[in-house]
Protein backbone atom coordinates (compact mmCIF):
# COMPACT_ATOMS: atom_id res chain seq x y z
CA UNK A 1 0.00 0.00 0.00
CA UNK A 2 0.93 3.60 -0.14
CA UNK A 3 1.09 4.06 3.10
CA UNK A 4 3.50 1.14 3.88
CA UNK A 5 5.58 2.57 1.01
CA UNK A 6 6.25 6.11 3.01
CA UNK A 7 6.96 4.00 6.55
CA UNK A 8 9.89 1.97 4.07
CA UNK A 9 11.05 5.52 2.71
CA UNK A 10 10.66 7.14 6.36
CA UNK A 11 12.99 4.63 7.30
CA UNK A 12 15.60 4.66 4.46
CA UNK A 13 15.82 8.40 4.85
CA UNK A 14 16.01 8.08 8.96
CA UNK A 15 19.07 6.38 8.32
CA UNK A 16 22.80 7.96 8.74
CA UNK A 17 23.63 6.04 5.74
CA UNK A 18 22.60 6.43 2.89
CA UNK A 19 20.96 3.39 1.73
CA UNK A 20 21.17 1.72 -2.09
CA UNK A 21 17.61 1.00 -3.70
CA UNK A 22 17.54 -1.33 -7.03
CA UNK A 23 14.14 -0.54 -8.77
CA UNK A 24 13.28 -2.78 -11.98
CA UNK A 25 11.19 0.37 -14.14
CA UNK A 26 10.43 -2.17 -16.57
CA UNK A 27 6.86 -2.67 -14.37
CA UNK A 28 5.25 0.49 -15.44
CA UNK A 29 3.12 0.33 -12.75
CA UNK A 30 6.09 1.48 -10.09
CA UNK A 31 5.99 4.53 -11.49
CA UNK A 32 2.74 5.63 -12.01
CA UNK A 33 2.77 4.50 -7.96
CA UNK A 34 5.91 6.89 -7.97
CA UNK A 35 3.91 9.31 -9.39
CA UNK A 36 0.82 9.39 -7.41
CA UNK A 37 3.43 9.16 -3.81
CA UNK A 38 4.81 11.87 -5.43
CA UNK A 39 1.67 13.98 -6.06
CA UNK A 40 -0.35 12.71 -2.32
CA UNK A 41 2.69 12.80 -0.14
CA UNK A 42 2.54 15.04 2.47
CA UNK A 43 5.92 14.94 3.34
CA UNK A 44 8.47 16.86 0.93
CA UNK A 45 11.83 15.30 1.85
CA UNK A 46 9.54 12.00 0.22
CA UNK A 47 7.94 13.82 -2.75
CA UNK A 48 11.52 14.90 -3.91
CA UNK A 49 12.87 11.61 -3.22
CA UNK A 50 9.62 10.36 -5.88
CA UNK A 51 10.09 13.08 -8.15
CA UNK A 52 13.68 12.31 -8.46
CA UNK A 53 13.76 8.98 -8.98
CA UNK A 54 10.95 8.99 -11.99
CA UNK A 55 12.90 11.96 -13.61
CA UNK A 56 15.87 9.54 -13.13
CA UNK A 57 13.86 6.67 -15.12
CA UNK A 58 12.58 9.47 -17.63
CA UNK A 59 15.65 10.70 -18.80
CA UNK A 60 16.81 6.94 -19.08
CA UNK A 61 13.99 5.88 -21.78
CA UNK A 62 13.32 9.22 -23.43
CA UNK A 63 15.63 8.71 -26.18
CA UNK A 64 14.80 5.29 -26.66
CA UNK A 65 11.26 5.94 -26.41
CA UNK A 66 11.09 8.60 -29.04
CA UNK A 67 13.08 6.85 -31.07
CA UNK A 68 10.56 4.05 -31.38
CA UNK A 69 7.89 6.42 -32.19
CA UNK A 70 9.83 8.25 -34.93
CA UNK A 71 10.75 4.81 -36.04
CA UNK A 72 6.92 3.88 -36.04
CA UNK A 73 6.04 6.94 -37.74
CA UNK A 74 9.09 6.27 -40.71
CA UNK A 75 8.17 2.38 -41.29
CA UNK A 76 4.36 3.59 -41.75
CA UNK A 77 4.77 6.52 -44.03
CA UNK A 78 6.94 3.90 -46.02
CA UNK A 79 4.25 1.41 -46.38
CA UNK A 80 0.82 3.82 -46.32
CA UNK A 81 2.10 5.88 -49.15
CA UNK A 82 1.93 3.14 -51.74
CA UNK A 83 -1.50 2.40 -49.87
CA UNK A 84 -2.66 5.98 -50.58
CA UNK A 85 -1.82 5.32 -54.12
CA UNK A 86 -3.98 2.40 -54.94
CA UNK A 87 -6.75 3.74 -52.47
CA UNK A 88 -7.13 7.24 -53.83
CA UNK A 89 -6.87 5.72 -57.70
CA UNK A 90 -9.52 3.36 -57.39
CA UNK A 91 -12.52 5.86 -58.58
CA UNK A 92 -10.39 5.69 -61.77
CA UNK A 93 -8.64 2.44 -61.92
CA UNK A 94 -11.88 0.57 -60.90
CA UNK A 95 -14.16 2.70 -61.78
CA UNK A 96 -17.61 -0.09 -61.30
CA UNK A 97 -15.81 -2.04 -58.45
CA UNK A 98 -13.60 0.55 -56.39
CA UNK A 99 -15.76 1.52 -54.07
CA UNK A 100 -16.74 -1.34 -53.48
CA UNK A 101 -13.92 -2.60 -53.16
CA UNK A 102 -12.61 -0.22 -50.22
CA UNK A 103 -15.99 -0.51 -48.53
CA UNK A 104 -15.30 -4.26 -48.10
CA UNK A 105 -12.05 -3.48 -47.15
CA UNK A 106 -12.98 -0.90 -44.11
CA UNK A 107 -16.53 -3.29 -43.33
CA UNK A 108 -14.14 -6.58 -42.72
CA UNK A 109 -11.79 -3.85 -40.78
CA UNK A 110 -14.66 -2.71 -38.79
CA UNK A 111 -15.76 -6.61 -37.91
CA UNK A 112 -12.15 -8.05 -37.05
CA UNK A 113 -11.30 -4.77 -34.86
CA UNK A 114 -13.66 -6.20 -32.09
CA UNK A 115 -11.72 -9.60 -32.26
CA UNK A 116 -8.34 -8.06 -31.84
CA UNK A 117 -7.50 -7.33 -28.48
CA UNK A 118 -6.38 -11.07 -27.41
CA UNK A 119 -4.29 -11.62 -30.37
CA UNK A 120 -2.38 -8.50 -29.80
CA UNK A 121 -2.18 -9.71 -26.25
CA UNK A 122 -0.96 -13.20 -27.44
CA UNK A 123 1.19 -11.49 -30.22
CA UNK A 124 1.95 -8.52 -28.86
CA UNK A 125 2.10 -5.21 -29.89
CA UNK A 126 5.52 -5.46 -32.44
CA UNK A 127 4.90 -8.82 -34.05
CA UNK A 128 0.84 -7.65 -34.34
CA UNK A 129 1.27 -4.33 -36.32
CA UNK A 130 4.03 -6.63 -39.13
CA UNK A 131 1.22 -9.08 -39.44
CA UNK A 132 -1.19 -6.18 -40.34
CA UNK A 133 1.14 -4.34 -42.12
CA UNK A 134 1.94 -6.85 -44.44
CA UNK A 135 -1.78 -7.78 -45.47
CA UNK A 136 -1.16 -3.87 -47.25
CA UNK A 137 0.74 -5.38 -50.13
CA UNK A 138 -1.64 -7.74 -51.08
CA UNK A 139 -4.63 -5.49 -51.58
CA UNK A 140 -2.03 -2.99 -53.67
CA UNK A 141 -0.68 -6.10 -55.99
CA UNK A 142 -4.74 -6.81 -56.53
CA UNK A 143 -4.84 -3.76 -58.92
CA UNK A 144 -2.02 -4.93 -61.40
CA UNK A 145 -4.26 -5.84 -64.19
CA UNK A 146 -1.76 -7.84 -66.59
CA UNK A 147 -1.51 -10.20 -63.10
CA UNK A 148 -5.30 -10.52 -62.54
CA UNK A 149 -7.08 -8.96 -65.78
CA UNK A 150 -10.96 -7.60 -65.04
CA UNK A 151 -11.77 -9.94 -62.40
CA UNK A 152 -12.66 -8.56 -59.92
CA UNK A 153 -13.09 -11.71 -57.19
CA UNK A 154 -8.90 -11.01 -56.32
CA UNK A 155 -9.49 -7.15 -55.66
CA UNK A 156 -12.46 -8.24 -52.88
CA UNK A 157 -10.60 -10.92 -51.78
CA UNK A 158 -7.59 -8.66 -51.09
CA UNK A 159 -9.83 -6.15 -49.46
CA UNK A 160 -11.17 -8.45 -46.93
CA UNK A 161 -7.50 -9.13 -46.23
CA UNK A 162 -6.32 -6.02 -45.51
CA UNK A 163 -9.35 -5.04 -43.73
CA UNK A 164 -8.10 -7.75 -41.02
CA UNK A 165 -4.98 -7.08 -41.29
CA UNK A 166 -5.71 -3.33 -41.03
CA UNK A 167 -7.71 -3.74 -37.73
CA UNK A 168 -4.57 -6.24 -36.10
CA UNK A 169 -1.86 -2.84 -36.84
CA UNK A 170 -4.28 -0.23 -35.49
CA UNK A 171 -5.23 -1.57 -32.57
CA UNK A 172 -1.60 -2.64 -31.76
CA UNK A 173 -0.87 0.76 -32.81
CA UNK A 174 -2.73 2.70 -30.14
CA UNK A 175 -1.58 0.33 -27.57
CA UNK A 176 1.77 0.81 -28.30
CA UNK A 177 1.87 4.42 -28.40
CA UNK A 178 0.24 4.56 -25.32
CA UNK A 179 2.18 2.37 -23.51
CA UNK A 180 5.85 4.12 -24.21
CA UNK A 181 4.04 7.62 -23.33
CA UNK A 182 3.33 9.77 -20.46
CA UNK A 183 0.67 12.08 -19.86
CA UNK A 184 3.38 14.59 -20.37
CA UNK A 185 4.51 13.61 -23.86
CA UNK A 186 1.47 11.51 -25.22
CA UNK A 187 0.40 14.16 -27.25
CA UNK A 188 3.68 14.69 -28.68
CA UNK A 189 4.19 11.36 -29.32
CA UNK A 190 0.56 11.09 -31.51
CA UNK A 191 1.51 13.89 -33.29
CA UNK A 192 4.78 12.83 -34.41
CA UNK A 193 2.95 9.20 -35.50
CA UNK A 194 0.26 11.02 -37.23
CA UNK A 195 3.52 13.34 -39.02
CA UNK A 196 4.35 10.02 -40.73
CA UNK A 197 0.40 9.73 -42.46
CA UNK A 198 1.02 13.05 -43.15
CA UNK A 199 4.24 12.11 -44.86
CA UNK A 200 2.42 9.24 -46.47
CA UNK A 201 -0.78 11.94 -47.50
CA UNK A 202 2.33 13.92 -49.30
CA UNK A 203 4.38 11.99 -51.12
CA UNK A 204 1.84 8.62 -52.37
CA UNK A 205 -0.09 11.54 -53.82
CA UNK A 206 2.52 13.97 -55.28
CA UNK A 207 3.98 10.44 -56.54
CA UNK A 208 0.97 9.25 -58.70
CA UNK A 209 0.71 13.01 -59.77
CA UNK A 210 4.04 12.99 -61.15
CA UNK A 211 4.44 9.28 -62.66
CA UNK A 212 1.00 9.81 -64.19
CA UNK A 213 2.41 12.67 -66.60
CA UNK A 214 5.76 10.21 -67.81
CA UNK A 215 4.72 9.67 -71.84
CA UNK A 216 4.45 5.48 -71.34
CA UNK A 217 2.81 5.82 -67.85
CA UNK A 218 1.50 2.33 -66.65
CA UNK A 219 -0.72 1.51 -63.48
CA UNK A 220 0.54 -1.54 -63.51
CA UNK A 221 4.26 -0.68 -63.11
CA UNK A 222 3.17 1.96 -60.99
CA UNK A 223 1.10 -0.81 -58.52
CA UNK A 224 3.76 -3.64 -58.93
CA UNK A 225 6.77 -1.17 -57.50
CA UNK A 226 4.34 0.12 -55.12
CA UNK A 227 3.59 -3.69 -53.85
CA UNK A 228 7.06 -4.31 -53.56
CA UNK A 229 8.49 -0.82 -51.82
CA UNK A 230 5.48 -1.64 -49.36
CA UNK A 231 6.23 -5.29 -48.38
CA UNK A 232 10.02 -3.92 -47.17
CA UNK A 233 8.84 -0.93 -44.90
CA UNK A 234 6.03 -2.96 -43.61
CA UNK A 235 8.57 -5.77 -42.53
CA UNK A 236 10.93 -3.28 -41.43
CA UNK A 237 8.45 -2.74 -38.48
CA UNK A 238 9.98 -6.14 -36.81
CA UNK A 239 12.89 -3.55 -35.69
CA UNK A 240 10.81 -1.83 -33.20
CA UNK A 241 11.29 -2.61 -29.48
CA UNK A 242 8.35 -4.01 -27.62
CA UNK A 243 7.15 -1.96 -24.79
CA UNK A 244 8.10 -3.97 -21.38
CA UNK A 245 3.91 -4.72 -20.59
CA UNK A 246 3.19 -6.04 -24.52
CA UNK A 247 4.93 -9.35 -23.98
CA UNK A 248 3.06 -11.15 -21.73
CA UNK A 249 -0.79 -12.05 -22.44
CA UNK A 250 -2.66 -10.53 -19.09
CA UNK A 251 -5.91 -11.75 -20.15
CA UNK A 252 -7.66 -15.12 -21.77
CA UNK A 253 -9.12 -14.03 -25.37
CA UNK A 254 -13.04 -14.57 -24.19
CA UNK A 255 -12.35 -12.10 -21.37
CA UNK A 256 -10.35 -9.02 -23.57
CA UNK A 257 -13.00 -9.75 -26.41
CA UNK A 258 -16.07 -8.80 -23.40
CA UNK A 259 -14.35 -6.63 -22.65
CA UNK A 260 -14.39 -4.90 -25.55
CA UNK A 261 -17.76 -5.03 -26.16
CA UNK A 262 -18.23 -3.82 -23.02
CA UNK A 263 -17.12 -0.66 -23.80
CA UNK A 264 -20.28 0.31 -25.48
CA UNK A 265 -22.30 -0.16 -22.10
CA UNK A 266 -20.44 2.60 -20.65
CA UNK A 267 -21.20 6.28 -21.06
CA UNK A 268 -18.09 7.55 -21.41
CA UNK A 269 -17.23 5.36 -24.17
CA UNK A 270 -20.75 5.78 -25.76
CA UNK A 271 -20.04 10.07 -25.61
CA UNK A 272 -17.17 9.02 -27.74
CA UNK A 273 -18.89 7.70 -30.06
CA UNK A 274 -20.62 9.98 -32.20
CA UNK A 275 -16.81 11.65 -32.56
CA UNK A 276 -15.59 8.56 -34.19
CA UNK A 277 -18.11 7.73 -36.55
CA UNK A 278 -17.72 11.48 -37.51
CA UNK A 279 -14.20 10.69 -38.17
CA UNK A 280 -14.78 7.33 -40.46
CA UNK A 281 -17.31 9.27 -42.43
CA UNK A 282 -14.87 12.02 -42.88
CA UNK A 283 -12.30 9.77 -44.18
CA UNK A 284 -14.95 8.53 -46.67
CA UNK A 285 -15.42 12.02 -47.73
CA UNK A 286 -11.79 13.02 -48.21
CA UNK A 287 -10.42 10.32 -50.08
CA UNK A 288 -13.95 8.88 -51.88
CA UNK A 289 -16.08 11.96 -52.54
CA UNK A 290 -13.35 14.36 -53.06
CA UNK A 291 -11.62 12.66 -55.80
CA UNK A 292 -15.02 11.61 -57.99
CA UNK A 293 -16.41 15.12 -57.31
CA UNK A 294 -12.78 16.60 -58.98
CA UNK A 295 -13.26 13.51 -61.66
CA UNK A 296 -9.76 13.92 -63.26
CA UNK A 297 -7.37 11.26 -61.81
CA UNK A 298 -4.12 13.70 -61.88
CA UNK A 299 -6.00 17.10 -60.87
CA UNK A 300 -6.89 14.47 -57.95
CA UNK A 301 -3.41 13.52 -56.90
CA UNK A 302 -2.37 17.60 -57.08
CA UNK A 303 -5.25 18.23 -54.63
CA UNK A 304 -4.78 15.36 -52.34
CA UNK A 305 -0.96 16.26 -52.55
CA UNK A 306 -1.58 20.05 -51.22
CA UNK A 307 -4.04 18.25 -48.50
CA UNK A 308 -1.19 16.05 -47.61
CA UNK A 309 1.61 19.20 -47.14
CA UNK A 310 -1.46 20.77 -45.02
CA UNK A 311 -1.62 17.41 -42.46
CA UNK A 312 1.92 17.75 -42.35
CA UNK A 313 1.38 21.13 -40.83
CA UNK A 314 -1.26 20.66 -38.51
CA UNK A 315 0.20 17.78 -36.92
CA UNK A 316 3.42 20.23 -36.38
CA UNK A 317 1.34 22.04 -33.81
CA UNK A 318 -1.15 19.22 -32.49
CA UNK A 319 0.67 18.75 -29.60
CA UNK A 320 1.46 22.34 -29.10
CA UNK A 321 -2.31 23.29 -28.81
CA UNK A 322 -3.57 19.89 -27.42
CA UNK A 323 -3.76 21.79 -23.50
CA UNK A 324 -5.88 24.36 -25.17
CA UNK A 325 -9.59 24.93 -24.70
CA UNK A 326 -9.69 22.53 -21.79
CA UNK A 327 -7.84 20.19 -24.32
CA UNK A 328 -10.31 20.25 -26.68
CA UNK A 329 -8.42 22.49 -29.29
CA UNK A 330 -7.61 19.83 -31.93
CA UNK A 331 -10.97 18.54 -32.25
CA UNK A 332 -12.56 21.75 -32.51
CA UNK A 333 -9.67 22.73 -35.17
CA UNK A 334 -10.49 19.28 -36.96
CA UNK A 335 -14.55 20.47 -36.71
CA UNK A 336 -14.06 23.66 -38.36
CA UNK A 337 -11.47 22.54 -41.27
CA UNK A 338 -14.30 19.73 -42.36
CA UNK A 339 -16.86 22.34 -42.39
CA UNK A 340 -14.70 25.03 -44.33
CA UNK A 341 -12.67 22.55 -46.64
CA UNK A 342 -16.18 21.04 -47.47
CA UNK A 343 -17.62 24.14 -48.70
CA UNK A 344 -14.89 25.15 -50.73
CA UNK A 345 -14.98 21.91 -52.60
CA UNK A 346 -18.85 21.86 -53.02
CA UNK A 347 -18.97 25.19 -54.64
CA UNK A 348 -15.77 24.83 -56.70
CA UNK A 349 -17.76 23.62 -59.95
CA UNK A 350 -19.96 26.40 -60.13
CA UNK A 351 -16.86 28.53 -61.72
CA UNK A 352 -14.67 28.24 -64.89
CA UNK A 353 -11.74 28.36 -62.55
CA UNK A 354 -11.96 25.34 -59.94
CA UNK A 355 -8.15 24.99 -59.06
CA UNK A 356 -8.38 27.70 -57.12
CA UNK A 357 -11.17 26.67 -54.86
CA UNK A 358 -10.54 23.03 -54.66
CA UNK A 359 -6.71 24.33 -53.31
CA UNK A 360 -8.19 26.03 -50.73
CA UNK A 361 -10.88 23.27 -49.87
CA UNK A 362 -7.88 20.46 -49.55
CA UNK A 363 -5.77 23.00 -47.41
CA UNK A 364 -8.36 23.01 -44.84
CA UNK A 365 -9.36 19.58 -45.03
CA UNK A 366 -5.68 19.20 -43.86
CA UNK A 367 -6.53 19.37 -40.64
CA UNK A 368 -9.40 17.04 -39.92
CA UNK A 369 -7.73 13.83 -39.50
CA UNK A 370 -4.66 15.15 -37.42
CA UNK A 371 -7.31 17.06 -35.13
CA UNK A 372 -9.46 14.23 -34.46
CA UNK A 373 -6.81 11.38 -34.38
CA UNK A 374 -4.51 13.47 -31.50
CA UNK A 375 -7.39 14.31 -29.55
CA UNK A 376 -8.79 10.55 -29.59
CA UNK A 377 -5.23 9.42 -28.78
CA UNK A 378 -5.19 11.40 -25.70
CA UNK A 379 -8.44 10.35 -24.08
CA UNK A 380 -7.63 6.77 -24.74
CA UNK A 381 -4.79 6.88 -22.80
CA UNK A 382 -5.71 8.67 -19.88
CA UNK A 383 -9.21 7.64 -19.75
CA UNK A 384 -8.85 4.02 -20.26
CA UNK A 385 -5.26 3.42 -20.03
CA UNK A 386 -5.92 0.15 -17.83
CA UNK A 387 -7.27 -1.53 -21.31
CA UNK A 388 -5.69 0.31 -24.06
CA UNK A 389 -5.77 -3.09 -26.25
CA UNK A 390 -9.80 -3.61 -26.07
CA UNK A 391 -10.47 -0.10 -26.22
CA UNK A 392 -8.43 0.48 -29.49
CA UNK A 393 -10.30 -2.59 -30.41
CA UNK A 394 -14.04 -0.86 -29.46
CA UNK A 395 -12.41 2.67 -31.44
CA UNK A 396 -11.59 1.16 -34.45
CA UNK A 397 -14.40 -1.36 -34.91
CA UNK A 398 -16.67 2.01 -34.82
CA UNK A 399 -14.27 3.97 -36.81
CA UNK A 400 -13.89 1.31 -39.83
CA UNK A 401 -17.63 0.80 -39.81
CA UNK A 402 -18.14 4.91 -40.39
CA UNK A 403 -15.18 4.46 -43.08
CA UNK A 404 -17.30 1.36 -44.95
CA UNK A 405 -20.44 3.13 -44.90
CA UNK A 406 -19.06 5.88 -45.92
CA UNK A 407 -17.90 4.24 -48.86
CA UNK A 408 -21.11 2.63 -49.49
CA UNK A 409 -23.42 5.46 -48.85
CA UNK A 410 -21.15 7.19 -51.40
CA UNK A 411 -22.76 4.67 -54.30
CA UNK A 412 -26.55 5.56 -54.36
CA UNK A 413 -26.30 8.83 -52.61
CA UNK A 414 -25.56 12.12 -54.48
CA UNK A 415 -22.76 13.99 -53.72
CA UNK A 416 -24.92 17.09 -52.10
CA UNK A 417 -26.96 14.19 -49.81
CA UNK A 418 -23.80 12.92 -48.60
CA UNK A 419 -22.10 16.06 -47.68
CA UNK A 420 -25.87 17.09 -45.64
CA UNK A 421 -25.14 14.14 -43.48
CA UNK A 422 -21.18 14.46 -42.87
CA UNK A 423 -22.05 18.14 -41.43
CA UNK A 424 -25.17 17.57 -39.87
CA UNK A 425 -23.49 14.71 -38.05
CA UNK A 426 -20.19 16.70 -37.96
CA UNK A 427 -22.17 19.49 -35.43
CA UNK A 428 -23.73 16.72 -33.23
CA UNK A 429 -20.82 15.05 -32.57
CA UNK A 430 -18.86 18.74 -31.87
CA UNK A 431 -21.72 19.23 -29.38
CA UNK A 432 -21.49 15.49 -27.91
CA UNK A 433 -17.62 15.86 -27.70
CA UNK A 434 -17.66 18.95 -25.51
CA UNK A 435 -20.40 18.21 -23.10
CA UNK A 436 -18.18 14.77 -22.50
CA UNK A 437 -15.38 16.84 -21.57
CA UNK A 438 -17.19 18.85 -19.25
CA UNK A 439 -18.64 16.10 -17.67
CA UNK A 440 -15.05 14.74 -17.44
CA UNK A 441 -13.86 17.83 -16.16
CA UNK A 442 -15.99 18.56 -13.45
CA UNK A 443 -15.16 15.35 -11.59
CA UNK A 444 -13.88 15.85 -8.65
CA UNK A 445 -10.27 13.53 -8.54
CA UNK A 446 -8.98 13.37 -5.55
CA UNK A 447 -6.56 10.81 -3.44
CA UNK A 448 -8.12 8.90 -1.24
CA UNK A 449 -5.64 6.82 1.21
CA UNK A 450 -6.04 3.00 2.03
CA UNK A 451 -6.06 3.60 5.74
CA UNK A 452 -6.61 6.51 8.10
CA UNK A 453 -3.82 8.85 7.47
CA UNK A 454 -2.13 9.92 10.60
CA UNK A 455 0.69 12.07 11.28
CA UNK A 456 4.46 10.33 11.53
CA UNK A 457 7.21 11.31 13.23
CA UNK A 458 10.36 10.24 11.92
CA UNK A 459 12.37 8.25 14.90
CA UNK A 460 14.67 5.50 14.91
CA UNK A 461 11.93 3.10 16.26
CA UNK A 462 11.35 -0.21 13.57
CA UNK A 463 8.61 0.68 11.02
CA UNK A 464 5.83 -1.87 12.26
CA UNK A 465 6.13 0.14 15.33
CA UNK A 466 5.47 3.87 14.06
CA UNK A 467 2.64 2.02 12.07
């Protein structure tokens, strides 16, 4: 207990010599017990002696910390670009089974996220987000029509894959983050993760706009080195370290998988909610609606380019403003950059000049995935950080099922019916989000100790006796 802790500190400090401790930090939970002796203690000889020895630790796994996240971030820029590729050319590659195609792929995603918790347990976090990584290859090499022709049975097939195999990464992905952060740096960390789909926005985009202008341009040259490049950065995730707690299963498969269903019995969770389907359907809009409602596959790639250089800059600041606003600033950024970048876009065709209009659309829809994905990120971890695995699960099983319908929705819906629902839904969700934080923010946290706290006086006498 907490209170037998100070009585073995009282009595280290007591002493005229000075005592050596060994501390194994690889058990995260010494030091968030560090850190709440630190905060509760009432005597400040101990709450130095706390704050010192988790700065200590700190300053030991900072570097290697960040450098698993900017690792992270590298290996999936590598792999999503070539993703963005095929995913943003399919209104043009495959024009009658595209999207289709990427609504299977984000529906099998949505079903498989709620079965993922115990094998990232069993797997753990590394080995889970290769496995899912590598299912990315397969749905790219679907689209090389001198391998397959005009079936389209392979593409779906593929889909379903890397729907899976999308779900297994994810969810290992927000563990993992969360588990080699701090309240302190989480933020940071997110943002420099999301930096990397920025990176992957950018140049998968500026990529297909530039190979698409070479005089013998082929899709299927284009597909097969973007299979390949992808395979290598998505097996170049096996580098990563595992955080210390992703190793060792802490829970049987039936239990993490109630778990996670359990999520959507609880209020908190269900708040959530209307926040993340907002983000799948935004998703849907940006990289499904956007590109048919330009219609020209390389005016497409400029556009998504510029909205990839604008991600890149909102996630720069993410972090910076995540305290702001009762922490609440990246969401409402994300709210008001769907809002503006869809209006831009919608009125764009009712001039001779689009470009100009469809520039500034993209440059605002820049900042809707960084916003939203940051501010998730955070709650996740501090809200629920005692089952980051099945939570991840319950997020993304909500947030691919937004993506698919999205998708889907997009096929008999017209473009105008489609963007009326992403903003009506967009304001509920704005509303929903901030009267969760309140709620949040207006409970009253405070310590409360084991046993009767009682005032100590440091002596020589044996602990068991002061107690």
């Amino acid at each position: 207990t907490n209170t037998a802790a100070e009585f073995t500190f009282i009595k280290y400090l007591s002493n005229d010599s000075t005592p050596t401790i060994t501390l194994d930090f690889s058990n995260s939970f010494l030091l968030f017990f560090f850190r709440d002796l630190e905060n509760h203690s009432k005597n400040q000889k101990l709450k130095k002696v706390f704050f010192a020895v988790r700065q200590f630790d700190n300053h030991q796994k900072m570097d290697r910390d960040l450098l698993n996240v900017i690792l992270l971030a590298f290996f999936t820029f590598g792999y999503q670009s070539f993703f963005v590729t095929a995913q943003n050319s399919q209104p043009f590659v495959n024009k009658e089974s595209g999207s289709g195609a990427l609504g299977i792929l984000y529906f099998t995603f949505s079903a498989v996220a709620l079965t993922c918790a115990p094998l990232v347990y069993w797997l753990g976090d590394k080995k889970s987000m290769v496995i899912g990584a590598i299912t990315y290859p397969l749905f790219i090499s679907a689209n090389i029509k001198s391998l397959w022709g005009t079936a389209q049975l392979p593409l779906f097939i593929t889909a379903a894959i890397n729907g899976a195999g999308a779900a297994l990464f994810w969810v290992a992905e927000g563990g993992y983050i969360n588990r080699i952060s701090t309240d302190a740096n989480r933020a940071q960390y997110a943002s420099i993760f999301v930096s990397g789909l920025a990176g992957a926005h950018i140049f998968g985009n500026l990529s297909t706009y530039v190979v698409q202008q070479i005089e013998d341009f082929s899709w299927d040259r284009l597909f097969i080195a973007c299979a390949i490049i992808s395979f290598i950065f998505a097996s170049a995730l096996s580098l990563l370290k595992n955080p210390p707690t992703s190793n060792t299963p802490s829970v049987s498969p039936s239990v993490a998988i109630v778990s996670s269903i359990k999520m959507f019995g609880r209020k908190d969770y269900l708040l959530l909610i209307p926040c993340i389907v907002s983000y799948g359907l935004n998703l849907a809009y940006i990289f499904g609606s956007l590109p048919k409602r330009v219609g020209d596959p390389l005016q497409s790639s400029l556009y998504l380019t510029i909205f990839g250089f604008s991600y890149l800059v909102f996630c720069t600041f993410g972090g910076k403003i995540s305290h702001m606003a009762g922490g609440n600033m990246p969401y409402i950024t994300s709210f008001f950059g769907m809002i503006i970048g869809t209006f831009f876009v919608t009125i764009a065709n009712s001039f001779s000049e689009p470009k100009f209009y469809y520039i500034i659309g993209s440059i605002f829809l820049g900042g809707v995935e960084p916003g939203l994905l940051v501010n998730i990120s955070m709650i996740l971890g501090k809200d629920y950080a005692k089952e980051l695995s099945e939570v991840n699960a319950a997020f993304r099983f909500c947030n691919g099922l937004a993506i698919a319908s999205g998708f889907f929705l997009a096929i008999p819906l017209s473009y105008n019916a489609m963007v009326t629902l992403i903003i009506l839904l967009q304001i509920f969700a704005l509303v929903v989000f901030l009267y969760r934080s309140k709620i949040n923010q207006s409970k009253d946290v405070s310590y409360v100790p084991m046993v009767d706290q009682v005032d100590v006086e440091i002596s020589s006498e044996e602990p068991e006796k002061i107690a």
